[in-house]
PDB file of N, CA and C in Angstrom:
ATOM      1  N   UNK A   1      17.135 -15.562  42.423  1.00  0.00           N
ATOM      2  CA  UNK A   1      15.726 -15.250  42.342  1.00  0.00           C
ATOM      3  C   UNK A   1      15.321 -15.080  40.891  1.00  0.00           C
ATOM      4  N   UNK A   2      13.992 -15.316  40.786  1.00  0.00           N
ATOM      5  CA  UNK A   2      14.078 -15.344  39.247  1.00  0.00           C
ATOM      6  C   UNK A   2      11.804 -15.136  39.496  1.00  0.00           C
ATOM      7  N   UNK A   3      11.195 -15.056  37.858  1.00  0.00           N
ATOM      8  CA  UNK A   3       9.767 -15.223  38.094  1.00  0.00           C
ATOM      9  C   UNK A   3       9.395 -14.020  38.567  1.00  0.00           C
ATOM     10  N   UNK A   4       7.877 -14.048  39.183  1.00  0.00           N
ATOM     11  CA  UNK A   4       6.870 -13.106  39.560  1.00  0.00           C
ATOM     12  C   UNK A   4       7.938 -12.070  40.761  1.00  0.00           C
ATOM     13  N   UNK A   5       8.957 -12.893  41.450  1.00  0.00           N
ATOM     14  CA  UNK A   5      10.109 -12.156  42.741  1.00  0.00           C
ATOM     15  C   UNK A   5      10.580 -11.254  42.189  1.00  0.00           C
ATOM     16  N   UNK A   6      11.348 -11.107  40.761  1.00  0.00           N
ATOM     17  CA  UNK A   6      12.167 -10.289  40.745  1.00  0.00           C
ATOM     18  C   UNK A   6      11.421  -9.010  39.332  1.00  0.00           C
ATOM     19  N   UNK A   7      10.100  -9.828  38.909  1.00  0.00           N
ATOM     20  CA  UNK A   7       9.300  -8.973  37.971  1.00  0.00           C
ATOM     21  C   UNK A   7       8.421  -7.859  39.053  1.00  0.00           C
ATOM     22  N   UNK A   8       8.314  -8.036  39.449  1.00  0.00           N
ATOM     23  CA  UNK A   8       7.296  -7.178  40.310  1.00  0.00           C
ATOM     24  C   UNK A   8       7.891  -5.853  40.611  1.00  0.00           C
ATOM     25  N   UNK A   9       8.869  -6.240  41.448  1.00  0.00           N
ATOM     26  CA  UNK A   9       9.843  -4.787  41.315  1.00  0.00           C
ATOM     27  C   UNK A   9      10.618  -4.001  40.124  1.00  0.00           C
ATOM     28  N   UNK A  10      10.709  -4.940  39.199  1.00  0.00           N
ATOM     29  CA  UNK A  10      10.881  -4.655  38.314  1.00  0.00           C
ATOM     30  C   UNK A  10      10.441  -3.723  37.426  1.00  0.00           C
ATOM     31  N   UNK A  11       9.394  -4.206  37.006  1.00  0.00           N
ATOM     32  CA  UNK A  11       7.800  -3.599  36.720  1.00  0.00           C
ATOM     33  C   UNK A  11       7.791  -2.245  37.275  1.00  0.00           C
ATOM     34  N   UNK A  12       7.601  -2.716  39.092  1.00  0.00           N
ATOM     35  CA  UNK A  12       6.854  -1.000  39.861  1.00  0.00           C
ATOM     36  C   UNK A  12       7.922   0.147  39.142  1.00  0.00           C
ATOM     37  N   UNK A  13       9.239  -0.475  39.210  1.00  0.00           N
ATOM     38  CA  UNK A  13      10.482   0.665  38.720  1.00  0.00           C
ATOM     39  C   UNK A  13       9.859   1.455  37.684  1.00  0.00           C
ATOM     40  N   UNK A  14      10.106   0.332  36.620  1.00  0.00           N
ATOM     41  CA  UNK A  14       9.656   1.271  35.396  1.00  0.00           C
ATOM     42  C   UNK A  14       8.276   2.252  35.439  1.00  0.00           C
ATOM     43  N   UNK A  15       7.329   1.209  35.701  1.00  0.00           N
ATOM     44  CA  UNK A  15       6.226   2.423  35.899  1.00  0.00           C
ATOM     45  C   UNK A  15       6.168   3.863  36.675  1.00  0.00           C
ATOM     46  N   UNK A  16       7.344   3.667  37.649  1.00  0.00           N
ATOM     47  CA  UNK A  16       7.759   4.768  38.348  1.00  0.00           C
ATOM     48  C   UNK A  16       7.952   5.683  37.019  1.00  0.00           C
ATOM     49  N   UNK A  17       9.572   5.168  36.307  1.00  0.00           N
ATOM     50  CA  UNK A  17       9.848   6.160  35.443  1.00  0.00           C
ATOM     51  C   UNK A  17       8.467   6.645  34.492  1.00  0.00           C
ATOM     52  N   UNK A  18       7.798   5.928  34.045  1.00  0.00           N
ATOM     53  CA  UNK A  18       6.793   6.380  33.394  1.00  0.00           C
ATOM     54  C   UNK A  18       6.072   7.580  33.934  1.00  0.00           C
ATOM     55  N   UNK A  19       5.789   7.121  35.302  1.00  0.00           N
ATOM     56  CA  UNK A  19       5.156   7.970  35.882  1.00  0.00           C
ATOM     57  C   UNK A  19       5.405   9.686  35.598  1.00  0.00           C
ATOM     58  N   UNK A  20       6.838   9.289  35.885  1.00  0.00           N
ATOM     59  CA  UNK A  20       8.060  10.821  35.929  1.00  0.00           C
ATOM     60  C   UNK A  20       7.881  11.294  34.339  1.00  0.00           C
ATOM     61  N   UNK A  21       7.916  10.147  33.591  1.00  0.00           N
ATOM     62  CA  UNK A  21       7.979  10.810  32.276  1.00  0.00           C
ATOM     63  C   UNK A  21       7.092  11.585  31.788  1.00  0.00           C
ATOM     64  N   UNK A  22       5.739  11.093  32.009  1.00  0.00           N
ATOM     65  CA  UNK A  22       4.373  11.577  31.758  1.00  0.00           C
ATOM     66  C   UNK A  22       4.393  13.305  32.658  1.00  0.00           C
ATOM     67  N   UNK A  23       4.740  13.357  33.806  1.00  0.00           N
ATOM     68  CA  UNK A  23       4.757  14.408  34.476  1.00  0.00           C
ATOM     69  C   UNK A  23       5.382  15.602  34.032  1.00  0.00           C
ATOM     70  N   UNK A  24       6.805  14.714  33.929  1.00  0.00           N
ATOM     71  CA  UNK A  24       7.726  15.749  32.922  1.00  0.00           C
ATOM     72  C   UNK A  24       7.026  16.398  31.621  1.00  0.00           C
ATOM     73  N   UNK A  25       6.264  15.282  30.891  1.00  0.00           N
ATOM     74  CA  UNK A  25       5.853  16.280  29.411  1.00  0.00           C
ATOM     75  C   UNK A  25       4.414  17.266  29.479  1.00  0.00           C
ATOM     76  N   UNK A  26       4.276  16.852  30.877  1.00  0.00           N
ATOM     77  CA  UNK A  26       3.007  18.121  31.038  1.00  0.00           C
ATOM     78  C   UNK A  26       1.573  16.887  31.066  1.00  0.00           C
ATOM     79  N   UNK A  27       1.773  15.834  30.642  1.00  0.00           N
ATOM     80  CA  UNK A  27       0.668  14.917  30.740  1.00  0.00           C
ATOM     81  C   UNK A  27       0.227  14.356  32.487  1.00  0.00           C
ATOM     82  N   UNK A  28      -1.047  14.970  32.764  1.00  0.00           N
ATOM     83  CA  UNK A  28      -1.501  14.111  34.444  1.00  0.00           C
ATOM     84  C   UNK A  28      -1.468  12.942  34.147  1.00  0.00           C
ATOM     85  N   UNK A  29      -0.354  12.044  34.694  1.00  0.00           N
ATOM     86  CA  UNK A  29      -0.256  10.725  34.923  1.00  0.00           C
ATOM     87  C   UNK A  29      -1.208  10.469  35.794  1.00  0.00           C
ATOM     88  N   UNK A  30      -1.894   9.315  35.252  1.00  0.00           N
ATOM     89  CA  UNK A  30      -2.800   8.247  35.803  1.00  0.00           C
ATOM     90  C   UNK A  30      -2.341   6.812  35.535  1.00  0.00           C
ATOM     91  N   UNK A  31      -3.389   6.231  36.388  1.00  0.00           N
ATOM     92  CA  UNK A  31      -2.747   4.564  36.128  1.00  0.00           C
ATOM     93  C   UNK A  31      -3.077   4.179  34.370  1.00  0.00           C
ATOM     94  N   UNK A  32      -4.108   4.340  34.261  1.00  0.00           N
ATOM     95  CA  UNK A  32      -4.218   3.965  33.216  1.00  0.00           C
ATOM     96  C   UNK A  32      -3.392   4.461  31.611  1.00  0.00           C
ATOM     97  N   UNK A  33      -3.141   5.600  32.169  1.00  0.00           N
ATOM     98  CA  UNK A  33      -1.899   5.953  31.132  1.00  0.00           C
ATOM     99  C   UNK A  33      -0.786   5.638  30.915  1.00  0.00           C
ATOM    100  N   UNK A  34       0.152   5.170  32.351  1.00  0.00           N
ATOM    101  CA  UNK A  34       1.006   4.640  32.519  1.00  0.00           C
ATOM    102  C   UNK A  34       0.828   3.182  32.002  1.00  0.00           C
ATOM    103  N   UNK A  35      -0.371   2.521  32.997  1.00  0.00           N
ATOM    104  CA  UNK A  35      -0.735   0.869  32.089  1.00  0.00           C
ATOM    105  C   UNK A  35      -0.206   1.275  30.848  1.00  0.00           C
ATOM    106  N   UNK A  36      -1.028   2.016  29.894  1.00  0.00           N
ATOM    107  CA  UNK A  36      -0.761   1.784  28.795  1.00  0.00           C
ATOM    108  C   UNK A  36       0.353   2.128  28.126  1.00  0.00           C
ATOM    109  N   UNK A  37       1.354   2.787  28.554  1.00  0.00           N
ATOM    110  CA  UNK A  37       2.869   2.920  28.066  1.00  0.00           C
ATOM    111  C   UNK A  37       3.318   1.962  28.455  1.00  0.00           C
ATOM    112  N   UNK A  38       3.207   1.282  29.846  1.00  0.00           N
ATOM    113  CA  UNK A  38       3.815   0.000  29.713  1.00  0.00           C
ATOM    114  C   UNK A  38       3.776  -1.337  28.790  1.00  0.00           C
ATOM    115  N   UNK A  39       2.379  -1.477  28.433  1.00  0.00           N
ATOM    116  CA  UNK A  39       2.107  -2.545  27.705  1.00  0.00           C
ATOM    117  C   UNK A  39       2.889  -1.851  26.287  1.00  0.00           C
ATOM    118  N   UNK A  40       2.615  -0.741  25.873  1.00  0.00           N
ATOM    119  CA  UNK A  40       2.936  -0.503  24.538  1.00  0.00           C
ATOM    120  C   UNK A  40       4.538  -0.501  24.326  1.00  0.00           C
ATOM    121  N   UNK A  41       5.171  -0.090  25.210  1.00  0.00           N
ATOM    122  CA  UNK A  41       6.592  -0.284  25.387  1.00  0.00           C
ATOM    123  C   UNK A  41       7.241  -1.423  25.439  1.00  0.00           C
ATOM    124  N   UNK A  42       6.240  -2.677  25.483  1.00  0.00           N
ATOM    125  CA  UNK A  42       6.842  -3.971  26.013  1.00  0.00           C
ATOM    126  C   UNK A  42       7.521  -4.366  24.889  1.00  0.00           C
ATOM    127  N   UNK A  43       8.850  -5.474  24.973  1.00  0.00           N
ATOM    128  CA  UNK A  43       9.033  -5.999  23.725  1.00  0.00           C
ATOM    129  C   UNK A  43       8.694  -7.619  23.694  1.00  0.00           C
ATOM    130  N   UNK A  44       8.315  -8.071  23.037  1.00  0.00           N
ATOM    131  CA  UNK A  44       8.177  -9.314  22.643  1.00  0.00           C
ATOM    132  C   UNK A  44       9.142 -10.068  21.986  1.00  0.00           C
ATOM    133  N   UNK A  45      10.042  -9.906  21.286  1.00  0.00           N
ATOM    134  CA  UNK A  45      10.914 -10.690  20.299  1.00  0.00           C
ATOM    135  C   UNK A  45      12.026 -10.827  21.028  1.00  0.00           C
ATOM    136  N   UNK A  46      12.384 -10.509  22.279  1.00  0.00           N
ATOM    137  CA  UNK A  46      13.767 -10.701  22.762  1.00  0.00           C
ATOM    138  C   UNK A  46      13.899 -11.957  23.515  1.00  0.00           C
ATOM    139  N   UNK A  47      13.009 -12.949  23.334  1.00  0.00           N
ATOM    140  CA  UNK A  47      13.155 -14.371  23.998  1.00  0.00           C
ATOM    141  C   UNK A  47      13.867 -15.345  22.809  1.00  0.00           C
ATOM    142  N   UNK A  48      14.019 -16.402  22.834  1.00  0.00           N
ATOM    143  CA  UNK A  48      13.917 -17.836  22.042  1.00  0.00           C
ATOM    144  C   UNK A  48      12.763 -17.703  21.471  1.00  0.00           C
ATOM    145  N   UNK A  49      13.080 -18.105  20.117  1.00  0.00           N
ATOM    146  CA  UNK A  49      11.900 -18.648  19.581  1.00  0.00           C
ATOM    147  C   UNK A  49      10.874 -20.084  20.724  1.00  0.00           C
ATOM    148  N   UNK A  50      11.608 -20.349  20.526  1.00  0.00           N
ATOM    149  CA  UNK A  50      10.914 -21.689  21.424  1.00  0.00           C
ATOM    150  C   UNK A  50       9.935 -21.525  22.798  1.00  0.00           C
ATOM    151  N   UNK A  51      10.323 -20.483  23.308  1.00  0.00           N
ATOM    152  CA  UNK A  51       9.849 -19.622  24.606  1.00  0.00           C
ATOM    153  C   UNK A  51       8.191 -19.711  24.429  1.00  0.00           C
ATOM    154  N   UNK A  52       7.403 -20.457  24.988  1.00  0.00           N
ATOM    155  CA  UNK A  52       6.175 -20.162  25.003  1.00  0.00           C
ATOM    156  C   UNK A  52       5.180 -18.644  25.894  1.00  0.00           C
ATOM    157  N   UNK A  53       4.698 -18.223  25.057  1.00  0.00           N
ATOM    158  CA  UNK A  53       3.824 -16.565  25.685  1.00  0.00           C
ATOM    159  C   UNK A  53       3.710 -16.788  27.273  1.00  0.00           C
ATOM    160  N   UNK A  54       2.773 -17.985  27.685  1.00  0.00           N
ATOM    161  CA  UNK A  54       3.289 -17.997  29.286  1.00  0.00           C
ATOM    162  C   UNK A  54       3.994 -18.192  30.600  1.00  0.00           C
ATOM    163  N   UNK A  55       5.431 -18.346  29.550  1.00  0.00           N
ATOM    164  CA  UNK A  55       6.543 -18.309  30.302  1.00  0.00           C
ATOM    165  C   UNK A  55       7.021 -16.921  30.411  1.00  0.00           C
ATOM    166  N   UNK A  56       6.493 -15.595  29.557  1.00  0.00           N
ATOM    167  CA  UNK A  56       6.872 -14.846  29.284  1.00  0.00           C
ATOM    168  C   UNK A  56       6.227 -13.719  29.794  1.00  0.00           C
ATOM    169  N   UNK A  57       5.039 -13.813  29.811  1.00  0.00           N
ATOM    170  CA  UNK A  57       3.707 -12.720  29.916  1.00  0.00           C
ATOM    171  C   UNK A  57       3.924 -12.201  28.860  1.00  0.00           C
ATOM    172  N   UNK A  58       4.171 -10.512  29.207  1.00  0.00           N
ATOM    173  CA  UNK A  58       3.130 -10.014  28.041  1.00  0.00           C
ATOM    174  C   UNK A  58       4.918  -9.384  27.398  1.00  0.00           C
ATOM    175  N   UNK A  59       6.000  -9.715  27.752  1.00  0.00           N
ATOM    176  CA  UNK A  59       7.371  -9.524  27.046  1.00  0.00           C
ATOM    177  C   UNK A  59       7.955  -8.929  27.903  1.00  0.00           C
ATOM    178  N   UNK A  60       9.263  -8.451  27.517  1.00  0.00           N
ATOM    179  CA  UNK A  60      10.213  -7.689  28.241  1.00  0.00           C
ATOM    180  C   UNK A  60       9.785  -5.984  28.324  1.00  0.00           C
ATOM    181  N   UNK A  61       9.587  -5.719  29.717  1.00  0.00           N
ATOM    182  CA  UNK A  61       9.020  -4.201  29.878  1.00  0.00           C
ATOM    183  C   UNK A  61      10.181  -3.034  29.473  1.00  0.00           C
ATOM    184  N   UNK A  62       9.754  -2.070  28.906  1.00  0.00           N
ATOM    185  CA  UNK A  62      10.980  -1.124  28.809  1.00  0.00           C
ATOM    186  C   UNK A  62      10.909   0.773  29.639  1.00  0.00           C
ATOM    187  N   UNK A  63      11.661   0.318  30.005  1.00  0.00           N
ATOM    188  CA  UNK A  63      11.417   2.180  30.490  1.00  0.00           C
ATOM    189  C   UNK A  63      11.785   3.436  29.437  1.00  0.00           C
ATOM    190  N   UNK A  64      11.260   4.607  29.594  1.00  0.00           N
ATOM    191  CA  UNK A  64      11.144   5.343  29.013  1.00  0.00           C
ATOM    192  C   UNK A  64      12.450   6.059  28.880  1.00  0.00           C
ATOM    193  N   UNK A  65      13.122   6.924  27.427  1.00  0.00           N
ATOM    194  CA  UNK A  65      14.189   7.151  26.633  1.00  0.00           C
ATOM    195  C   UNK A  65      14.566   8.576  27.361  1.00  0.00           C
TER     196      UNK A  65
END
């Protein structure tokens, strides 16, 4: 499996942890807070150069430390 199959769950995971993380530091998690740790957490440089942006979306998501 590979694509949108195995990103999706992927994704919900981490935002889970986000979720937890935000909770943990005393911050009311909302979507939009979480959105935005996700996007800001993302990495971009861990493909091929050659890799075009929409093979990629928006990079490799990372969960929280």
């Amino acid at each position: 499996m590979s694509g949108t199959s195995m990103a999706c769950p992927h994704v919900a995971g981490v935002a889970a942890l986000w979720w937890e993380e935000r909770r943990q530091a005393g911050v009311a998690p909302d979507v939009k807070n979480v959105a935005a740790e996700l996007l800001s957490s993302t990495r971009r440089r861990v493909f091929d150069e050659t890799t075009i942006e929409i093979d990629i979306g928006q990079g490799l998501v990372t969960a929280p430390q």
